[in-house]
C-alpha atoms as a PDB file:
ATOM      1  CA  UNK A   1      49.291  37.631  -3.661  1.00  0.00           C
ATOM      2  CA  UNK A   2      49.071  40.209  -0.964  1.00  0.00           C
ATOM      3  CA  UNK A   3      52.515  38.988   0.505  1.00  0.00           C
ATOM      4  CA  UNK A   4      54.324  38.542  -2.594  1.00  0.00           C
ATOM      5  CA  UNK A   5      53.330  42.112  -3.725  1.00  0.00           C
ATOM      6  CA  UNK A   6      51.203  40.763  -6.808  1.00  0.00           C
ATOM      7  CA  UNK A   7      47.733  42.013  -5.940  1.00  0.00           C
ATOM      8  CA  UNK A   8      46.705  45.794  -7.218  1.00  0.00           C
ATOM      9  CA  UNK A   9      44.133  48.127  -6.459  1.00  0.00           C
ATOM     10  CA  UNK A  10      41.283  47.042  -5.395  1.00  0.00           C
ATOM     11  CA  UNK A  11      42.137  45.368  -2.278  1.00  0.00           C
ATOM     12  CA  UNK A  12      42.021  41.724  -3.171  1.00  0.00           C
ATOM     13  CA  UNK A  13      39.891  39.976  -0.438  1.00  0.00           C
ATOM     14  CA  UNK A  14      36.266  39.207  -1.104  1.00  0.00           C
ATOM     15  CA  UNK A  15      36.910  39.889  -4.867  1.00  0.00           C
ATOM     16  CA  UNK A  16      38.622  38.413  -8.221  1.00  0.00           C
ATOM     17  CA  UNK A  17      41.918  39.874  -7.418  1.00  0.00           C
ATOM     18  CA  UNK A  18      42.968  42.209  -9.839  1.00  0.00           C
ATOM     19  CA  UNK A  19      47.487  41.596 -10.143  1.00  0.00           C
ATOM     20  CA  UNK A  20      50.409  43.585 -11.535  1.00  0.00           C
ATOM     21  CA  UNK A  21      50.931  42.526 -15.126  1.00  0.00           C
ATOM     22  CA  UNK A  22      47.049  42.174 -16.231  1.00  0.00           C
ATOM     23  CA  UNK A  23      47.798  44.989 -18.595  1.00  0.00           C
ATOM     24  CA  UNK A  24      49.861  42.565 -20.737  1.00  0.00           C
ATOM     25  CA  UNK A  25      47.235  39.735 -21.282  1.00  0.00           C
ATOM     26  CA  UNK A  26      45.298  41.751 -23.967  1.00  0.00           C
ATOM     27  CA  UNK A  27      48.662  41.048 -26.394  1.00  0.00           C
ATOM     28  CA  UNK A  28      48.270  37.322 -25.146  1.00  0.00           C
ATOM     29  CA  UNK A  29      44.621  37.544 -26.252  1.00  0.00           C
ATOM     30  CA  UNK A  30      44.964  38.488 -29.363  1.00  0.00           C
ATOM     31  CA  UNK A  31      47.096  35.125 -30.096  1.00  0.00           C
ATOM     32  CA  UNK A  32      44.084  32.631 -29.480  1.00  0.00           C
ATOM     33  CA  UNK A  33      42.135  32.057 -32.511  1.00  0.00           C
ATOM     34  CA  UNK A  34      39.047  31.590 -30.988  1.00  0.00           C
ATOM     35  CA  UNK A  35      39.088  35.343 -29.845  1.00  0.00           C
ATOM     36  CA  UNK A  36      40.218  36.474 -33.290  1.00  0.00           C
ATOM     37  CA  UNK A  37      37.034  34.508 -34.962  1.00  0.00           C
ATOM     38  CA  UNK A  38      34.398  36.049 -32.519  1.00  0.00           C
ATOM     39  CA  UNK A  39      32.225  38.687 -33.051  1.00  0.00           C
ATOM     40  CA  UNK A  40      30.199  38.617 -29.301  1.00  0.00           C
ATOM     41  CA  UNK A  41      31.546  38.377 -26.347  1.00  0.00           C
ATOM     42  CA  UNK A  42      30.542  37.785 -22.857  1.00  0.00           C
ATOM     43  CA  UNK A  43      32.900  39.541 -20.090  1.00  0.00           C
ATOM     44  CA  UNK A  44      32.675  39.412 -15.892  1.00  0.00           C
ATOM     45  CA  UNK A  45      32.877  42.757 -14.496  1.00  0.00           C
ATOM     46  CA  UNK A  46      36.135  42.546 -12.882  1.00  0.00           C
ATOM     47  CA  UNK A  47      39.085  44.312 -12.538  1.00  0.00           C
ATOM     48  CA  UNK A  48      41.810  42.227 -13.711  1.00  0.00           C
ATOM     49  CA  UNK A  49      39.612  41.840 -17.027  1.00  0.00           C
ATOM     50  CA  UNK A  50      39.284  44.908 -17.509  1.00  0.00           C
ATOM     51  CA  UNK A  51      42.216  45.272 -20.043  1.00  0.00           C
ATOM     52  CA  UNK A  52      40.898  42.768 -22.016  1.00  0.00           C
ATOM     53  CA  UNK A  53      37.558  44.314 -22.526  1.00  0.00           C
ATOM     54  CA  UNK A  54      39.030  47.431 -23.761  1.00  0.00           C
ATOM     55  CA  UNK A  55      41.277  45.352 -26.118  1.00  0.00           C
ATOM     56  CA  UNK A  56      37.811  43.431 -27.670  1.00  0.00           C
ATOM     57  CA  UNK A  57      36.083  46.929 -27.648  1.00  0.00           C
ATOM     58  CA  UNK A  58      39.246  48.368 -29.884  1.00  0.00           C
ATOM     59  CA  UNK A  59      38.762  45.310 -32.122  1.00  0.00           C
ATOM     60  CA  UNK A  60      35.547  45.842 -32.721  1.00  0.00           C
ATOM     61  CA  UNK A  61      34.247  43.244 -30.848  1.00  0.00           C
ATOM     62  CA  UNK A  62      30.934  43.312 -29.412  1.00  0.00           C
ATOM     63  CA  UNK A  63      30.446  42.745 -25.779  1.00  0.00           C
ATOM     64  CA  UNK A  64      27.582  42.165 -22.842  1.00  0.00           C
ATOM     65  CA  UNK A  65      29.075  42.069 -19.701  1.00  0.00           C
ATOM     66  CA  UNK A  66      27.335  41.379 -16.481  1.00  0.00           C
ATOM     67  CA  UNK A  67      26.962  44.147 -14.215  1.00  0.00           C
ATOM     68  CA  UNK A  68      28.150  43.263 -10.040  1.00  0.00           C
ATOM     69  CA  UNK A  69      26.263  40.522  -8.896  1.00  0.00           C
ATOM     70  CA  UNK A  70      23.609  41.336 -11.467  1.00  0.00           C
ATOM     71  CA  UNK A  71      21.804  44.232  -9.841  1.00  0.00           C
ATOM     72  CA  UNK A  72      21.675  46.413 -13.165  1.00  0.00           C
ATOM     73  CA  UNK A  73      21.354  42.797 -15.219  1.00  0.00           C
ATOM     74  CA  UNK A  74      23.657  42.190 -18.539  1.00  0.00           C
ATOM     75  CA  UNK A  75      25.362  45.513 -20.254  1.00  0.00           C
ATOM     76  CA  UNK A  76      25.721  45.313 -24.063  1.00  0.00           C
ATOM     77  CA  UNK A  77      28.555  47.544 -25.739  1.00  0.00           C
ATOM     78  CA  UNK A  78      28.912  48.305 -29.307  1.00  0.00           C
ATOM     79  CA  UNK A  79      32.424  50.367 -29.557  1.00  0.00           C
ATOM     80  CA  UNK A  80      32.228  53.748 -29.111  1.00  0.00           C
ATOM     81  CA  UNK A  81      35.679  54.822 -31.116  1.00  0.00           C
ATOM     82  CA  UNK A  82      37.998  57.093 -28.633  1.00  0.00           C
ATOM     83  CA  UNK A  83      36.150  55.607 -25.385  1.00  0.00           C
ATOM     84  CA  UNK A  84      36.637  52.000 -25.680  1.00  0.00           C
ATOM     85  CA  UNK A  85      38.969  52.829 -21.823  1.00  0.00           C
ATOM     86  CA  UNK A  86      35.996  54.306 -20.346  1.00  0.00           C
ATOM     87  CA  UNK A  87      33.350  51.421 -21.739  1.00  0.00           C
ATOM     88  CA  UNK A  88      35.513  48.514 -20.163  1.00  0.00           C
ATOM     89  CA  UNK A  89      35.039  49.859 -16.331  1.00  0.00           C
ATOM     90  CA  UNK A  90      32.030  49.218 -14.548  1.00  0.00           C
ATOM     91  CA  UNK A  91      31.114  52.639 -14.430  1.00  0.00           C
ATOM     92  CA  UNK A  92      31.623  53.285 -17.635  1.00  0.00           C
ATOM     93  CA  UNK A  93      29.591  50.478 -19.164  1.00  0.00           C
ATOM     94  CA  UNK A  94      26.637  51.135 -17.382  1.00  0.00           C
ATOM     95  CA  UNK A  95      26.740  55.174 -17.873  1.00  0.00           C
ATOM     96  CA  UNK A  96      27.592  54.291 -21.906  1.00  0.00           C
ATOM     97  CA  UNK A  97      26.252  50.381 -22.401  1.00  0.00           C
ATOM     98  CA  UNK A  98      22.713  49.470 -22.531  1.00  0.00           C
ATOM     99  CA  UNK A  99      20.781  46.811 -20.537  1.00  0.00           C
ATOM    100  CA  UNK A 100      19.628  43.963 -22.398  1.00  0.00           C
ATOM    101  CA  UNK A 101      17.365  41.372 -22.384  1.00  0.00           C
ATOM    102  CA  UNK A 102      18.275  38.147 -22.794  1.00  0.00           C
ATOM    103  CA  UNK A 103      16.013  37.354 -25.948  1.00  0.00           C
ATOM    104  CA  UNK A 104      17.383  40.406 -27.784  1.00  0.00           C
ATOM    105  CA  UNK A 105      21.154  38.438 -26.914  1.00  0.00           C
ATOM    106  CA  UNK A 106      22.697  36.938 -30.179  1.00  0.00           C
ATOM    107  CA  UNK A 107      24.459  33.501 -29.754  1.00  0.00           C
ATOM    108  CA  UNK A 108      28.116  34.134 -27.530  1.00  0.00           C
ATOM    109  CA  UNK A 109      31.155  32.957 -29.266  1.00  0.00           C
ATOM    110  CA  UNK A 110      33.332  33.217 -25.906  1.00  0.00           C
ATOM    111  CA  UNK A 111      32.737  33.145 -22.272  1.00  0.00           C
ATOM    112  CA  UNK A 112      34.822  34.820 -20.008  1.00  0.00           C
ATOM    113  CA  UNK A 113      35.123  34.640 -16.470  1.00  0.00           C
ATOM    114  CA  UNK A 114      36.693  35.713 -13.415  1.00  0.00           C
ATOM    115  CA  UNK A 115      38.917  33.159 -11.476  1.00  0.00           C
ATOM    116  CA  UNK A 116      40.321  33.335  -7.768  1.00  0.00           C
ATOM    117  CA  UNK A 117      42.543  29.876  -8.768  1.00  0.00           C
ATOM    118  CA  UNK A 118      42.555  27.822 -11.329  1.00  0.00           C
ATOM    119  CA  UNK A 119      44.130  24.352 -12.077  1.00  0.00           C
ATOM    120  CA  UNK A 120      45.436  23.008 -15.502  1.00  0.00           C
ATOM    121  CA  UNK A 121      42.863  21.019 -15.774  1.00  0.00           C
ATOM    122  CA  UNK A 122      40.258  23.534 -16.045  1.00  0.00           C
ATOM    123  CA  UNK A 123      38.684  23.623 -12.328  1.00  0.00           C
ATOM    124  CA  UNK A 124      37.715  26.810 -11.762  1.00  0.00           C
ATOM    125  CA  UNK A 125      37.585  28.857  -8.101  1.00  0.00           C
ATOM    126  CA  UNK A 126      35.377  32.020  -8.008  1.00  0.00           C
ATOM    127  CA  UNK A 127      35.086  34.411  -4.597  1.00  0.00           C
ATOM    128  CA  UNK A 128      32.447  32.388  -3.621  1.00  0.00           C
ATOM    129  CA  UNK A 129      29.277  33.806  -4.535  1.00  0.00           C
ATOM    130  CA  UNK A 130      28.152  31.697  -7.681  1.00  0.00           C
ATOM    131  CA  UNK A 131      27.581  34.450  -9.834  1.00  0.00           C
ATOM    132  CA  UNK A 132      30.345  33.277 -12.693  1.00  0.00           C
ATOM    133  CA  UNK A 133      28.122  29.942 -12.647  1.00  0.00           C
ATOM    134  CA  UNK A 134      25.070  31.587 -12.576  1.00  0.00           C
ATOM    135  CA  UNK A 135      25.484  33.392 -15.862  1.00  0.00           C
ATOM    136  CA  UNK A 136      26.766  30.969 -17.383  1.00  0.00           C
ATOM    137  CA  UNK A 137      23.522  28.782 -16.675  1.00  0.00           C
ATOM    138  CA  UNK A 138      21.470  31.750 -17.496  1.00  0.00           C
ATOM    139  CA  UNK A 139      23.236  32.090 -20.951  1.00  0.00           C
ATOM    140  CA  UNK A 140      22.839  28.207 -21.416  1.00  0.00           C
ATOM    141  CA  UNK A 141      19.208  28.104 -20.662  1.00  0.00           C
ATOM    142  CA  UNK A 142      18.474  30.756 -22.912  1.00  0.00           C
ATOM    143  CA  UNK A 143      20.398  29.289 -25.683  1.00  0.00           C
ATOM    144  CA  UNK A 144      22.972  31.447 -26.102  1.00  0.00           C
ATOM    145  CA  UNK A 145      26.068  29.449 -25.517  1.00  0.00           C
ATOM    146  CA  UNK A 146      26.319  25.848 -25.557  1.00  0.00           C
ATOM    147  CA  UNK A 147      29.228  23.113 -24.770  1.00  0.00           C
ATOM    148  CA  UNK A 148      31.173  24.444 -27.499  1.00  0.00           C
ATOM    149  CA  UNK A 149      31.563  27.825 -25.946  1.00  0.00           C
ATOM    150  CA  UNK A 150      34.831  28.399 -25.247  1.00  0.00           C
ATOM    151  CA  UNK A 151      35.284  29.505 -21.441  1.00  0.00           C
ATOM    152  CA  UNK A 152      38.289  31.793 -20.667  1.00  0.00           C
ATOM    153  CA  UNK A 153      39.922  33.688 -17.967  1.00  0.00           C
ATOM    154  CA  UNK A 154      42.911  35.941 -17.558  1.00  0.00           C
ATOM    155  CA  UNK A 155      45.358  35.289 -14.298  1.00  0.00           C
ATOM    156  CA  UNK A 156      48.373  35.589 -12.914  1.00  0.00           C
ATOM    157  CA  UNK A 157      50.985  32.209 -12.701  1.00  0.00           C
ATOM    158  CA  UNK A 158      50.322  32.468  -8.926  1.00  0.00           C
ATOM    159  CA  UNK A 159      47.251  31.563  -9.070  1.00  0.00           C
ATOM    160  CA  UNK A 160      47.212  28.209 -10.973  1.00  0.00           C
ATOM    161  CA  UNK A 161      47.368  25.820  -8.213  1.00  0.00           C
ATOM    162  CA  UNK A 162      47.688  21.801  -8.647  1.00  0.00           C
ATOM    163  CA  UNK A 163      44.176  21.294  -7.582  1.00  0.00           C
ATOM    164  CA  UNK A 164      40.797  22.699  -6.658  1.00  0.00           C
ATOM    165  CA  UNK A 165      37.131  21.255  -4.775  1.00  0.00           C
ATOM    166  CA  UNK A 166      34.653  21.445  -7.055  1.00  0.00           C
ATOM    167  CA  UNK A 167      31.299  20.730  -7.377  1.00  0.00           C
ATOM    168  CA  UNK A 168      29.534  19.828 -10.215  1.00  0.00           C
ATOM    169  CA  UNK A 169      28.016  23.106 -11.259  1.00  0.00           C
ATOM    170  CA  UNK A 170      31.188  24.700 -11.141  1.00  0.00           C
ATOM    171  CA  UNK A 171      32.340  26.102 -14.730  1.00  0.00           C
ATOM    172  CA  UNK A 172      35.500  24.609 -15.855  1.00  0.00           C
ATOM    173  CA  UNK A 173      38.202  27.003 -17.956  1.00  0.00           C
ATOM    174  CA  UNK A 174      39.188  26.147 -21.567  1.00  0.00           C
ATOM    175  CA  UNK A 175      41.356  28.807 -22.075  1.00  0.00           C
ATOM    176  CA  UNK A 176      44.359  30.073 -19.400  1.00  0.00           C
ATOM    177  CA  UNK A 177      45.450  33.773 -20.295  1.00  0.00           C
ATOM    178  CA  UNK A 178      48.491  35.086 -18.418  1.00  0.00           C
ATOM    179  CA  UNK A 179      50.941  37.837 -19.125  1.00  0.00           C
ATOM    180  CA  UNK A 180      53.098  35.495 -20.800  1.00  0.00           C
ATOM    181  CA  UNK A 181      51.490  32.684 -22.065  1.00  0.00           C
ATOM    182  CA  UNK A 182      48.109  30.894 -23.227  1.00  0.00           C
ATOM    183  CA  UNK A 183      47.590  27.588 -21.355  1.00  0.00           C
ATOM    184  CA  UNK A 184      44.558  25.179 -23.216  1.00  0.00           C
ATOM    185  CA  UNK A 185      43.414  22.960 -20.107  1.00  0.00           C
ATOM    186  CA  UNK A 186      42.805  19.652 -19.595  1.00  0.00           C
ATOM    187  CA  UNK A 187      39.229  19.915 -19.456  1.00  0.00           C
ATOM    188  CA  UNK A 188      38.162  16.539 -18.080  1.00  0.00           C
ATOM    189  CA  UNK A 189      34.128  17.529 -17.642  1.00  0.00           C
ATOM    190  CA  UNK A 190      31.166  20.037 -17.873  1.00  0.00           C
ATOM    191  CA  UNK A 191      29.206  21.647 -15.537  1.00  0.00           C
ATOM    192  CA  UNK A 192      25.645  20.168 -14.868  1.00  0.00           C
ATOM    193  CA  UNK A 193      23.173  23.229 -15.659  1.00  0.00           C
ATOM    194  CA  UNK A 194      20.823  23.945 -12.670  1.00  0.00           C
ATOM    195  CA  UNK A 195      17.389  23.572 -14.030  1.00  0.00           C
ATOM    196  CA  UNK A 196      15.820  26.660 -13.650  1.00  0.00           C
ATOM    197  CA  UNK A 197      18.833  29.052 -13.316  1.00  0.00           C
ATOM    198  CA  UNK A 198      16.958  31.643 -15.926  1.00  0.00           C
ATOM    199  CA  UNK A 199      13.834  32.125 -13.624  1.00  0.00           C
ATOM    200  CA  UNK A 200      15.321  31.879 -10.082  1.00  0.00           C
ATOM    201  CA  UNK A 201      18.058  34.060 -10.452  1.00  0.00           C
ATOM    202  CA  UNK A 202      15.985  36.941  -9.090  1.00  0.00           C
ATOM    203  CA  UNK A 203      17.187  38.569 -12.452  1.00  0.00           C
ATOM    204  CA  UNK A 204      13.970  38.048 -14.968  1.00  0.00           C
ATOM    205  CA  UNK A 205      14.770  40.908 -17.639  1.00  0.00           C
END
């Protein structure tokens, strides 16, 4: 991405890299009617998702997004009309958001995450720390999403690849959002939910 001039600000390495054209996938977004019918939303923190957090803040969507590898815990954002911009950074959603606790969370009608690479059929690469799986375990454990949570990301063509390793706690991708185009995987399995995700996370709010 890098060589071809695709990456953007940050610097890519060690993150989800953000890409030129991310500010188009909030009108691909709005196609998918399983974003239209929500009403909650869970979001990564980011930078190529950024757009599409401000796009389901100016819809009136609510959100919880989890803050950098969890230090300040989940975020939740109700809309705040004239600073929906400002709410979708990180900065921004923890200086305006509020942490929550994951009792007071109501049931999540889409799951977003942050991909690296992704196939067609779903597999899923992350930067490598786990923390995409881990909140999605968390949510699971608690009850708050279930198998037929929807799980989305937002990337550039470049980055879906023919295949991926996997393991079997990886999160697999329902939903493909590019600049141009939504791609519905071939979702071939589920990930197994560590036992015990909610209490050894080191996160206990």
């Amino acid at each position: 991405m890098e060589k071809s001039g695709i990456s953007t600000f940050p610097p890519p390495r060690g993150r989800i890299p953000n890409f030129k054209g991310a500010e188009k996938t909030p009108r691909m977004l709005s196609t998918v009617e399983e974003y239209r019918k929500s009403e909650f939303i869970f979001f990564n923190p980011d930078s190529p998702q950024r757009p599409l957090r401000e796009r389901a803040l100016l819809d009136g969507k609510k959100i919880v997004m989890a803050s950098p590898k969890l230090k300040e815990g989940f975020i939740f954002l109700k809309p705040i009309r004239g600073m929906e911009r400002i709410q979708s950074t990180i900065r921004g959603a923890i200086k305006l958001g509020k942490p929550i606790e994951i009792s007071e969370l109501p049931e999540v009608d889409v799951f977003f995450r942050g991909c690296v690479a992704v196939t067609r059929n779903g597999d899923a690469l992350g930067k490598g720390g786990g923390y995409s799986d881990l909140e999605y375990a968390i949510l699971f454990e608690a009850g708050k999403i279930d198998e037929r949570t929807p799980v989305m990301t937002s990337v550039h063509p470049i980055q879906i690849v023919r295949e991926i390793p996997v393991e079997d706690h990886d999160v697999p991708v329902d939903i493909i959002i590019t600049p141009e185009e939504v791609i519905r995987t071939d979702k071939k399995r589920r990930p197994s939910i560590v036992e015990g995700a909610l209490n050894g996370s080191g996160w206990n709010r």
